[in-house]
Protein backbone atom coordinates (compact mmCIF):
# COMPACT_ATOMS: atom_id res chain seq x y z
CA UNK A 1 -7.82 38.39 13.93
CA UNK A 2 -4.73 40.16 12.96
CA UNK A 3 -3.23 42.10 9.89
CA UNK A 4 -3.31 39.60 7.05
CA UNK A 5 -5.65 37.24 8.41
CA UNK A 6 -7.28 34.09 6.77
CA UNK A 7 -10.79 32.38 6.69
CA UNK A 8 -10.06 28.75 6.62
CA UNK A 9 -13.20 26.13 6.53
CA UNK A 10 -12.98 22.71 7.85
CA UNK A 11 -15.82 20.08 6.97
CA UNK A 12 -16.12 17.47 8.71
CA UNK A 13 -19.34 14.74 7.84
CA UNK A 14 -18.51 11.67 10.48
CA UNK A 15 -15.91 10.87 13.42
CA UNK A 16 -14.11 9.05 10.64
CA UNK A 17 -12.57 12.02 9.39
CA UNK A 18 -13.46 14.40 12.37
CA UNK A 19 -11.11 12.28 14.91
CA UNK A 20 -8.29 12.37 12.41
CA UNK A 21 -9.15 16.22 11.41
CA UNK A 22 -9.22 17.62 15.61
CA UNK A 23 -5.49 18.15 15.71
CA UNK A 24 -4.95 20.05 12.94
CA UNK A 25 -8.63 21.76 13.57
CA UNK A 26 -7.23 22.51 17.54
CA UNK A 27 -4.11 24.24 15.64
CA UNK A 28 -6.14 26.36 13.14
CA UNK A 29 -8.58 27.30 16.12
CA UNK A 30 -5.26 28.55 17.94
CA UNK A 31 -3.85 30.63 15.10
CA UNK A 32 -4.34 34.56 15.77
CA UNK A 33 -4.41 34.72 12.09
CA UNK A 34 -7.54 32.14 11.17
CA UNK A 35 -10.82 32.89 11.32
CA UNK A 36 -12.23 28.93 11.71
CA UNK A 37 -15.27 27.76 10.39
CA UNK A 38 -16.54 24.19 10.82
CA UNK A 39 -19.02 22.93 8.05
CA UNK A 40 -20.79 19.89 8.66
CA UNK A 41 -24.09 17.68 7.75
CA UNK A 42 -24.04 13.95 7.14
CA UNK A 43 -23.93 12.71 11.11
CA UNK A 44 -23.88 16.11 13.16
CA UNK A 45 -26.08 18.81 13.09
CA UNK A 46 -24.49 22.56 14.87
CA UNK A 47 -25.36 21.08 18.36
CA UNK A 48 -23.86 17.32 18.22
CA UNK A 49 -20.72 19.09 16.44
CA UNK A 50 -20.55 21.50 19.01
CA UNK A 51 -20.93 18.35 22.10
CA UNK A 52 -18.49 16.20 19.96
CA UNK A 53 -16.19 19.01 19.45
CA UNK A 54 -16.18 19.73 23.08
CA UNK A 55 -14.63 16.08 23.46
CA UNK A 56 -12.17 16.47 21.08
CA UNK A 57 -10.98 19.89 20.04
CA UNK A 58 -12.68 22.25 22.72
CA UNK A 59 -10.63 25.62 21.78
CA UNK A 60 -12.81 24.88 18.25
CA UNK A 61 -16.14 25.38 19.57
CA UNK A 62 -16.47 29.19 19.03
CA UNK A 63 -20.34 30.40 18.59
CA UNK A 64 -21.57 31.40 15.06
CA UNK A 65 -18.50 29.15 13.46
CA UNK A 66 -20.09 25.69 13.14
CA UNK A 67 -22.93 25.28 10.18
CA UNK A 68 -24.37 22.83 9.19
CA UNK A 69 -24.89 22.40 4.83
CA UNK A 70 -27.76 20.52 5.52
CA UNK A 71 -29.24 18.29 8.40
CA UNK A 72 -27.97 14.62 9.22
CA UNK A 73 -28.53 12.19 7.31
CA UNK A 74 -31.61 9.47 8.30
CA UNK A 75 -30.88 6.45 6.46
CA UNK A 76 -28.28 4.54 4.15
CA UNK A 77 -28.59 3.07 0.55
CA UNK A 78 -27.34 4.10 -2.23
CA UNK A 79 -30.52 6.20 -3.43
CA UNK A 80 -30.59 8.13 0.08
CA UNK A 81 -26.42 8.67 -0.24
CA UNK A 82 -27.62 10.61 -3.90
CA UNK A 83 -30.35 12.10 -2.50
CA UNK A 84 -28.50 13.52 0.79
CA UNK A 85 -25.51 14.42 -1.30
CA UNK A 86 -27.64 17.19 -3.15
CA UNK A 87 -28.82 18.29 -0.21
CA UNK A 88 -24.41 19.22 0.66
CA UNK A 89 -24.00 20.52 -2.55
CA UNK A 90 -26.87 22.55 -1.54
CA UNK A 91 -25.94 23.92 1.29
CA UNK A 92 -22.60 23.92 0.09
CA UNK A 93 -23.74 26.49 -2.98
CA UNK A 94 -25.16 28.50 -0.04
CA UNK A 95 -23.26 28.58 2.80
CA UNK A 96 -19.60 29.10 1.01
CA UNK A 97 -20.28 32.55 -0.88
CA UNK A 98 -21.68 33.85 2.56
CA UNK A 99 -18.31 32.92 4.42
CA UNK A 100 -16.06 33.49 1.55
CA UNK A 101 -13.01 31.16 2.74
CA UNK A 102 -9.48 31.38 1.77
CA UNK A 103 -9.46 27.66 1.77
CA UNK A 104 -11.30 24.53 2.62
CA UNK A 105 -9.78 21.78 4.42
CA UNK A 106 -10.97 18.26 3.75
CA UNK A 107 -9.93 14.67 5.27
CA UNK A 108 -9.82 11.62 2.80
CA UNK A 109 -11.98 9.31 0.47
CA UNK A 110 -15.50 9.70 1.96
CA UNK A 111 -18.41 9.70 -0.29
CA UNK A 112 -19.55 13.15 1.01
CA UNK A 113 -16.75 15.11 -0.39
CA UNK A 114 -17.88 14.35 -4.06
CA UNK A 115 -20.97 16.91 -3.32
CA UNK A 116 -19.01 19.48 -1.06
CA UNK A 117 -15.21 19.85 -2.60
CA UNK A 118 -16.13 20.40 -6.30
CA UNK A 119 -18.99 23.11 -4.96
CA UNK A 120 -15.74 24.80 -3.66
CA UNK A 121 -13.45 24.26 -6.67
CA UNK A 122 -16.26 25.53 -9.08
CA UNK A 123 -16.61 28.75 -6.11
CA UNK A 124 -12.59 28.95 -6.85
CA UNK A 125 -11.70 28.04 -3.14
CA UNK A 126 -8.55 26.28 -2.92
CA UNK A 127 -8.84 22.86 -1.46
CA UNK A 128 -6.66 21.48 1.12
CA UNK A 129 -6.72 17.60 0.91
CA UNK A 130 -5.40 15.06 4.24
CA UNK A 131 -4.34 11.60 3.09
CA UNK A 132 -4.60 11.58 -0.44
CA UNK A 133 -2.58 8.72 -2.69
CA UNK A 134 -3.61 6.13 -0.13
CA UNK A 135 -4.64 2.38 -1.33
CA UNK A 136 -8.01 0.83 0.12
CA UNK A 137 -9.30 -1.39 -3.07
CA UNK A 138 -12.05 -2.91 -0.67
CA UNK A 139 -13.60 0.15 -0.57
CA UNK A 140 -15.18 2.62 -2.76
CA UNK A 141 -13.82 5.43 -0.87
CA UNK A 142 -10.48 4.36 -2.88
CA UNK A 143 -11.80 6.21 -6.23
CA UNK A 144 -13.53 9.07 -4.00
CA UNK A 145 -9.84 9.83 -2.68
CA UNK A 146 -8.86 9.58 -6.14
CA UNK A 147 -11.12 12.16 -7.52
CA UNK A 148 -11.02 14.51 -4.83
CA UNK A 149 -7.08 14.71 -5.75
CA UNK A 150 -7.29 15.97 -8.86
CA UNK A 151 -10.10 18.71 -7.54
CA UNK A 152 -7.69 19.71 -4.89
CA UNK A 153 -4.89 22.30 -4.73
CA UNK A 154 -2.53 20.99 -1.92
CA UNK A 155 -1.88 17.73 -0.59
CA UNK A 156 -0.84 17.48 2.52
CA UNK A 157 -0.19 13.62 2.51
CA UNK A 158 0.69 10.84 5.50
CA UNK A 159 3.43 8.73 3.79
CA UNK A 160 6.12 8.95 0.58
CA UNK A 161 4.55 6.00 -1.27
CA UNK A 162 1.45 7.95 -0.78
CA UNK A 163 3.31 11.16 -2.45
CA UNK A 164 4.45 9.09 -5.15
CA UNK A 165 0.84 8.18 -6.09
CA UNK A 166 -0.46 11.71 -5.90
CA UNK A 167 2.69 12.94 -7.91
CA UNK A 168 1.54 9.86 -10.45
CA UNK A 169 -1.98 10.95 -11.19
CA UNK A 170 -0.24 14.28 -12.86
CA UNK A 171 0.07 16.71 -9.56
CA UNK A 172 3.10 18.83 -9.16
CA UNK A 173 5.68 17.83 -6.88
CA UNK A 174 5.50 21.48 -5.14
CA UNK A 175 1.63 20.98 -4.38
CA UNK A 176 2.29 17.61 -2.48
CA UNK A 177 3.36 17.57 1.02
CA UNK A 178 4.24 14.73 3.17
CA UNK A 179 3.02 15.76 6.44
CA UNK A 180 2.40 12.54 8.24
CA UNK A 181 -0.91 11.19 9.13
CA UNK A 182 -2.17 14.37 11.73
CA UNK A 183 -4.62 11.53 13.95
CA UNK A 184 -0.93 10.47 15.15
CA UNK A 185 -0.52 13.87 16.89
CA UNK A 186 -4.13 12.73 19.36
CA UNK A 187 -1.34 9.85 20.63
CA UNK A 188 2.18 11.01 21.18
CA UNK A 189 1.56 12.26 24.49
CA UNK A 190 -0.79 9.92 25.68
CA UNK A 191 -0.81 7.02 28.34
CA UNK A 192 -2.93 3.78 28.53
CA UNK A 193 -5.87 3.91 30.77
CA UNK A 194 -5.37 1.85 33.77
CA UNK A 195 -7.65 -1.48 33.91
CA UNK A 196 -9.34 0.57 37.16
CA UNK A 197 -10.19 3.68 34.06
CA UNK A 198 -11.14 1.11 31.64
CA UNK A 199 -13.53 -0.56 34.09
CA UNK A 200 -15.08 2.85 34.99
CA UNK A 201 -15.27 4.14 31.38
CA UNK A 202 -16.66 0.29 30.34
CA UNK A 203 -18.82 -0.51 33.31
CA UNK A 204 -17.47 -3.85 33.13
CA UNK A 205 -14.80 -5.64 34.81
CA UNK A 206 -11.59 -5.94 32.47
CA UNK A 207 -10.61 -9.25 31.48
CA UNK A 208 -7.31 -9.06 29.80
CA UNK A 209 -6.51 -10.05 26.48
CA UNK A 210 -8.78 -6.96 25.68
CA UNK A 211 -9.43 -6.34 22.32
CA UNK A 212 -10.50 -3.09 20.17
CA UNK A 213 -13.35 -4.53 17.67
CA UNK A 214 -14.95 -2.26 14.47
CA UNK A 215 -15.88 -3.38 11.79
CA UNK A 216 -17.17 -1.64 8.54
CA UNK A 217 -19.55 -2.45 5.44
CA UNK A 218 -16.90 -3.51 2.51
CA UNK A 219 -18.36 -1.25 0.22
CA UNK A 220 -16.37 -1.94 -3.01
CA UNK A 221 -17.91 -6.29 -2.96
CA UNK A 222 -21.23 -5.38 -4.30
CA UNK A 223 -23.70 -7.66 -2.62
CA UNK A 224 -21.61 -9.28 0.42
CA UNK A 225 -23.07 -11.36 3.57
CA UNK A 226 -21.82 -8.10 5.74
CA UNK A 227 -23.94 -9.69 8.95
CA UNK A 228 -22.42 -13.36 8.73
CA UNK A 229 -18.68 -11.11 8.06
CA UNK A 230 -19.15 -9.13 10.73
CA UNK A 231 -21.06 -11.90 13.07
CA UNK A 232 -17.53 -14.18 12.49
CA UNK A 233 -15.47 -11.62 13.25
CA UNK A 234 -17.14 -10.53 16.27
CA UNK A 235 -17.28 -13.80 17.43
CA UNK A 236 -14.06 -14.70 16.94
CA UNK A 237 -12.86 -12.12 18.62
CA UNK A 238 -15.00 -12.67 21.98
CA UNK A 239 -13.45 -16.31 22.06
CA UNK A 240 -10.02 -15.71 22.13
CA UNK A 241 -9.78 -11.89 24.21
CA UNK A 242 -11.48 -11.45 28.07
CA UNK A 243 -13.18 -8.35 27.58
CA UNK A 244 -14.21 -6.48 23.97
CA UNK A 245 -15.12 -3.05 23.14
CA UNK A 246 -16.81 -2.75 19.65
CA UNK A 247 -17.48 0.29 18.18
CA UNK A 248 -20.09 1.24 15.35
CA UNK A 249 -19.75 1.57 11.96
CA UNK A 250 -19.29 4.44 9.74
CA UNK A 251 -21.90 5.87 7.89
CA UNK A 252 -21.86 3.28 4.71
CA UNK A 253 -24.47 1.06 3.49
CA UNK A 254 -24.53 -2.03 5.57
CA UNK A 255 -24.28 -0.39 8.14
CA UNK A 256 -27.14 -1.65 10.11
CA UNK A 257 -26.54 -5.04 9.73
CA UNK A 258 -23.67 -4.73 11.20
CA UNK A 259 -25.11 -2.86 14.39
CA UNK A 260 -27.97 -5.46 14.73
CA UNK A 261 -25.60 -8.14 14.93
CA UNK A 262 -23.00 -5.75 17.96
CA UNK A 263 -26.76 -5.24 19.64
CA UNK A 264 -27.46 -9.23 19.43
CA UNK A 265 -24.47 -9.48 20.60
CA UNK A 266 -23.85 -7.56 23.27
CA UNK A 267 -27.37 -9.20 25.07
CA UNK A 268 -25.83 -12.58 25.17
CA UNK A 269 -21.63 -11.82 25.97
CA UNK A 270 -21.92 -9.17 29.19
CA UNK A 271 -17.52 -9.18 28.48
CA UNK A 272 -18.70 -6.99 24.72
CA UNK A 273 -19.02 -3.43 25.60
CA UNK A 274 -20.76 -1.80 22.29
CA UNK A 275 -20.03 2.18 22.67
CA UNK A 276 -20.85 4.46 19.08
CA UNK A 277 -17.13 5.73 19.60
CA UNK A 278 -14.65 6.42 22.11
CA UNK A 279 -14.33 9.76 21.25
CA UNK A 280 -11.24 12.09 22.92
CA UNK A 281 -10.48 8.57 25.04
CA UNK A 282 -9.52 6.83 21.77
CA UNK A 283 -5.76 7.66 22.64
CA UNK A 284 -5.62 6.58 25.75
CA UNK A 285 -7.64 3.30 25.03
CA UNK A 286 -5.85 2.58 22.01
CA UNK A 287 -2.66 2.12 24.07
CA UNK A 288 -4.55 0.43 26.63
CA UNK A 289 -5.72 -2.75 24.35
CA UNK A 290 -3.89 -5.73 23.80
CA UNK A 291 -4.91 -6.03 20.22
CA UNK A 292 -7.18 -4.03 17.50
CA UNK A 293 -9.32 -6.33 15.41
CA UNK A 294 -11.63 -5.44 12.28
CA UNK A 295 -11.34 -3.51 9.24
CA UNK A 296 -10.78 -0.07 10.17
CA UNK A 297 -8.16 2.09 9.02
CA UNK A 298 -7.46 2.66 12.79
CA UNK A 299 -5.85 -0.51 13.25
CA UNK A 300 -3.44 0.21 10.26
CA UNK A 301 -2.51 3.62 10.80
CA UNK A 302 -3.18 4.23 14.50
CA UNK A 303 -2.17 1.26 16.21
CA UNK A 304 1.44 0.88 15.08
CA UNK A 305 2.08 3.97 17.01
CA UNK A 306 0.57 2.46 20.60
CA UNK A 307 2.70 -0.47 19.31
CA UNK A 308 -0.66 -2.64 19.66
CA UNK A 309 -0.99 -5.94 17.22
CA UNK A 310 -4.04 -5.33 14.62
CA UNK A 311 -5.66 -7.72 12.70
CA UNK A 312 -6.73 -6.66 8.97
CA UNK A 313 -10.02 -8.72 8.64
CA UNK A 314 -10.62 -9.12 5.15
CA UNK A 315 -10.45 -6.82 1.63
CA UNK A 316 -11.56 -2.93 2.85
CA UNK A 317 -8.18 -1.96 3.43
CA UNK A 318 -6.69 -4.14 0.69
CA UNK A 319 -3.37 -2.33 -0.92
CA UNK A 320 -2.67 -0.12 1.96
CA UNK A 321 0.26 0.75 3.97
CA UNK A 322 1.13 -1.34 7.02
CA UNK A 323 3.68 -1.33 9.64
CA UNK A 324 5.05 -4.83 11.10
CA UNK A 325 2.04 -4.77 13.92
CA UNK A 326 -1.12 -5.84 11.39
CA UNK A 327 -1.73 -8.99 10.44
CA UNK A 328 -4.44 -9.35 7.63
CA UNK A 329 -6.87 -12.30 7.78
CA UNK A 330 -9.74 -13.56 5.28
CA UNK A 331 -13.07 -13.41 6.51
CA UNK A 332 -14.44 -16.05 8.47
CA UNK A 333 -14.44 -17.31 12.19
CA UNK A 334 -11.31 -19.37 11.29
CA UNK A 335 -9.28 -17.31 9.73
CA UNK A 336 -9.75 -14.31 12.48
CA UNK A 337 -9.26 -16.53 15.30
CA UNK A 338 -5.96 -17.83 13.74
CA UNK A 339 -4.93 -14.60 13.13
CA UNK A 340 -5.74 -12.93 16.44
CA UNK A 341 -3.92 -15.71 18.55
CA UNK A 342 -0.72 -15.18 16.26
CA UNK A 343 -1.13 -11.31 16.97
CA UNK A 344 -1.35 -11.94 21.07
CA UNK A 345 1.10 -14.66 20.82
CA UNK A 346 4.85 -13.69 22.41
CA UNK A 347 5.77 -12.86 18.50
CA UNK A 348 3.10 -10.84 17.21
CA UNK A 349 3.42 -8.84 20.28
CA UNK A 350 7.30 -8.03 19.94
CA UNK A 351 6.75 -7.45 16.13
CA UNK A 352 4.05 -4.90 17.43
CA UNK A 353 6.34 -3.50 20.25
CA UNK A 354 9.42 -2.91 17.88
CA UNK A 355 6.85 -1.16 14.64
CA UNK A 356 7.77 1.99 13.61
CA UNK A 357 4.87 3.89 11.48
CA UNK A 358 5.38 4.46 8.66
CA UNK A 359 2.82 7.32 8.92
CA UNK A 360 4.88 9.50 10.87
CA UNK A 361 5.74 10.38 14.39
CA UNK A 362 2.68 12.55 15.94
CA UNK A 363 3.82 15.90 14.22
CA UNK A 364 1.58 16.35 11.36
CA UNK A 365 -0.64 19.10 12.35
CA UNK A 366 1.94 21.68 12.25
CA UNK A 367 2.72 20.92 9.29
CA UNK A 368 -0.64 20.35 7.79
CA UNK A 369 -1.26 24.66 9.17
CA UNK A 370 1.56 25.74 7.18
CA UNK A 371 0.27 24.61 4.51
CA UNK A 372 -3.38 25.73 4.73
CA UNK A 373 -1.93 29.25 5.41
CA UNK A 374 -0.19 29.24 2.22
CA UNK A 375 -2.59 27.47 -0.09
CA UNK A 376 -4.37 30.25 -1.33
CA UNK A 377 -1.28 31.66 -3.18
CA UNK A 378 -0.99 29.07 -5.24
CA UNK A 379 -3.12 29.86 -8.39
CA UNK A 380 -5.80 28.80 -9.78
CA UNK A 381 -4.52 26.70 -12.51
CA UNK A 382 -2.78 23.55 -12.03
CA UNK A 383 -0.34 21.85 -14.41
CA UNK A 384 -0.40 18.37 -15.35
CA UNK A 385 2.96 17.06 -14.58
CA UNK A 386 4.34 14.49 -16.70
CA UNK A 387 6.37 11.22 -15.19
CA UNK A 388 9.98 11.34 -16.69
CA UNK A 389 10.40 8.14 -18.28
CA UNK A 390 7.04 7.12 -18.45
CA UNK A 391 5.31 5.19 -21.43
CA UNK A 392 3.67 7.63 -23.51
């Protein structure tokens, strides 16, 4: 630590945002001037952070910096997301006096952030917020991103439309940022795995067209057949590609459904290889498959830059920002097989091969530190900006 140092906190809950997060957590833990701290508690405790962190932001795992608000969380309806939820405001009300940060960094629209960002506004921490302004209407993380907007005090944002929609709910122009999406950086500089890595890493032979498979609960239908979506999907997918690797869900009710159904699965097709993630080999796999099917925002902001074709299966990313690689699809078997034999057919694989994303080139995380360094100078109040020309 040098003259003029800063504390910055980072909290992660899931690989959802911590994948995304490593870059720009990799270029705070590299800063002379930041004293990192990574908070945690809804799927790590301090020793699975430190193991996953070792995967995929090593120069992070420094001893005495990772805490967890409260331990991980056992089970998933919407009376244990309350309950766990006080438990990270909690810890939250406990842990953040002690470390007195200069600013918390957060990552997107999970449900998690509605029990640990406002314990930092009401502390008077600044809050530095990744991908805000984004559009998922299948989801209910859409009115979590929402809220956690208007709580934070810089945006560092992944698109212009996305700016435009911050700027829209009231925020000054000078708090918004677009940065670029920073889970771009993990794949500017990498390669595909060869099929002779993939067959190591998989166990399995590798029968080409391979195919990236995860799907989510969509949280925002109320009461949905998630098993029958997710069993139609799956098997959709295993009839048209040689070899599959499925990865698990996020934390979201539903959830284990949908891993009862990958489990079933994966006893009676020995070409579906069901891993819980891919971890610092997502790059490198990404680039490696022929095609990215589910309902993950990996397929729609990730894959355009492997220039890999991704299928949008069904409403969970409804309303957000594609390059010319996804194709959506309706749930079902039919309209996911349709949709994945336009994506691997000579078309959908030139529209994939000539995308540009529209999330940015791989640079974000510098960005996204500049930021963070500055955000605690920029007061405590926040003006409502009003649209020029807009109805009033």
């Amino acid at each position: 630590m040098t003259q003029g140092s800063r504390t910055v906190a980072v909290f992660v809950g899931t690989r959802a945002d911590l994948g995304p997060l490593s870059p720009v957590i990799s270029a705070l833990a590299d800063d002379p001037d930041v004293e990192l701290h990574i908070l945690t508690g809804v799927a790590y405790d301090v020793g699975s952070l430190a193991s996953t962190l070792q995967d995929v932001a090593p120069r992070a795992r420094t001893e005495g910096r990772l805490h967890a608000l409260c331990p991980p969380v056992e089970h998933l309806d919407p009376h244990a997301v309350v309950r766990h939820g006080a438990r990270l405001a909690e810890g939250a009300a406990r842990l953040l006096p002690e470390l007195r940060p200069d600013t918390l960094v957060v990552l997107g629209d999970r449900w998690e952030l509605l029990y640990v960002v406002p314990a930092a506004f009401l502390l008077g921490i600044p809050v530095v917020h990744l991908h805000g302004g984004e559009v998922t209407e299948g989801a209910v993380d859409e009115r979590v991103r929402h809220a956690v907007t208007k709580l934070a005090d810089q945006h560092c944002v992944a698109s212009p439309d996305a700016a435009r929609r911050v700027r829209q709910m009231g925020e000054p122009a000078e708090r918004v940022h677009v940065t670029g999406a920073p889970g771009l950086d993990r794949l500017a500089s990498s390669t595909a795995l060869s099929d002779a890595e993939l067959a190591d890493l998989l166990g399995v032979p590798v029968l080409r067209p391979l195919a990236l498979f995860t799907y989510h609960p969509p949280t925002a239908e109320g009461e949905v057949p998630v098993a029958q979506w997710a069993s139609e999907a799956l098997r959709a997918t295993l009839d048209t590609c040689g070899t599959v690797i499925a990865t698990h869900p996020g934390l979201d009710p539903g959830r284990e459904e949908i891993l009862a159904v990958l489990e079933q699965a994966a006893l009676e097709h020995p070409e579906l290889v069901v891993v819980e993630s891919l971890g610092s080999r997502y790059p490198r796999a990404l680039h490696a498959v022929d095609v990215v099917v589910g309902n993950s925002s990996s397929g729609i902001i990730e894959a355009a830059s492997a220039h890999v074709p991704a299928v949008d299966v069904g409403e969970r990313q409804r309303g957000r920002l594609r390059g010319d690689n996804v194709i959506h699809a309706a749930e079902g078997y039919d309209a996911v097989r349709a949709a994945i034999e336009q994506a691997l057919s000579p078309q959908g694989r030139a529209a994939a091969a000539a995308a540009d994303n529209p999330y940015g080139r791989g640079d974000a995380a510098a960005r996204v530190l500049a930021v963070v360094r500055r955000a605690p100078t920029g007061g405590r109040t926040k003006p409502f900006a009003e649209i020029e020309g807009a109805d009033r």
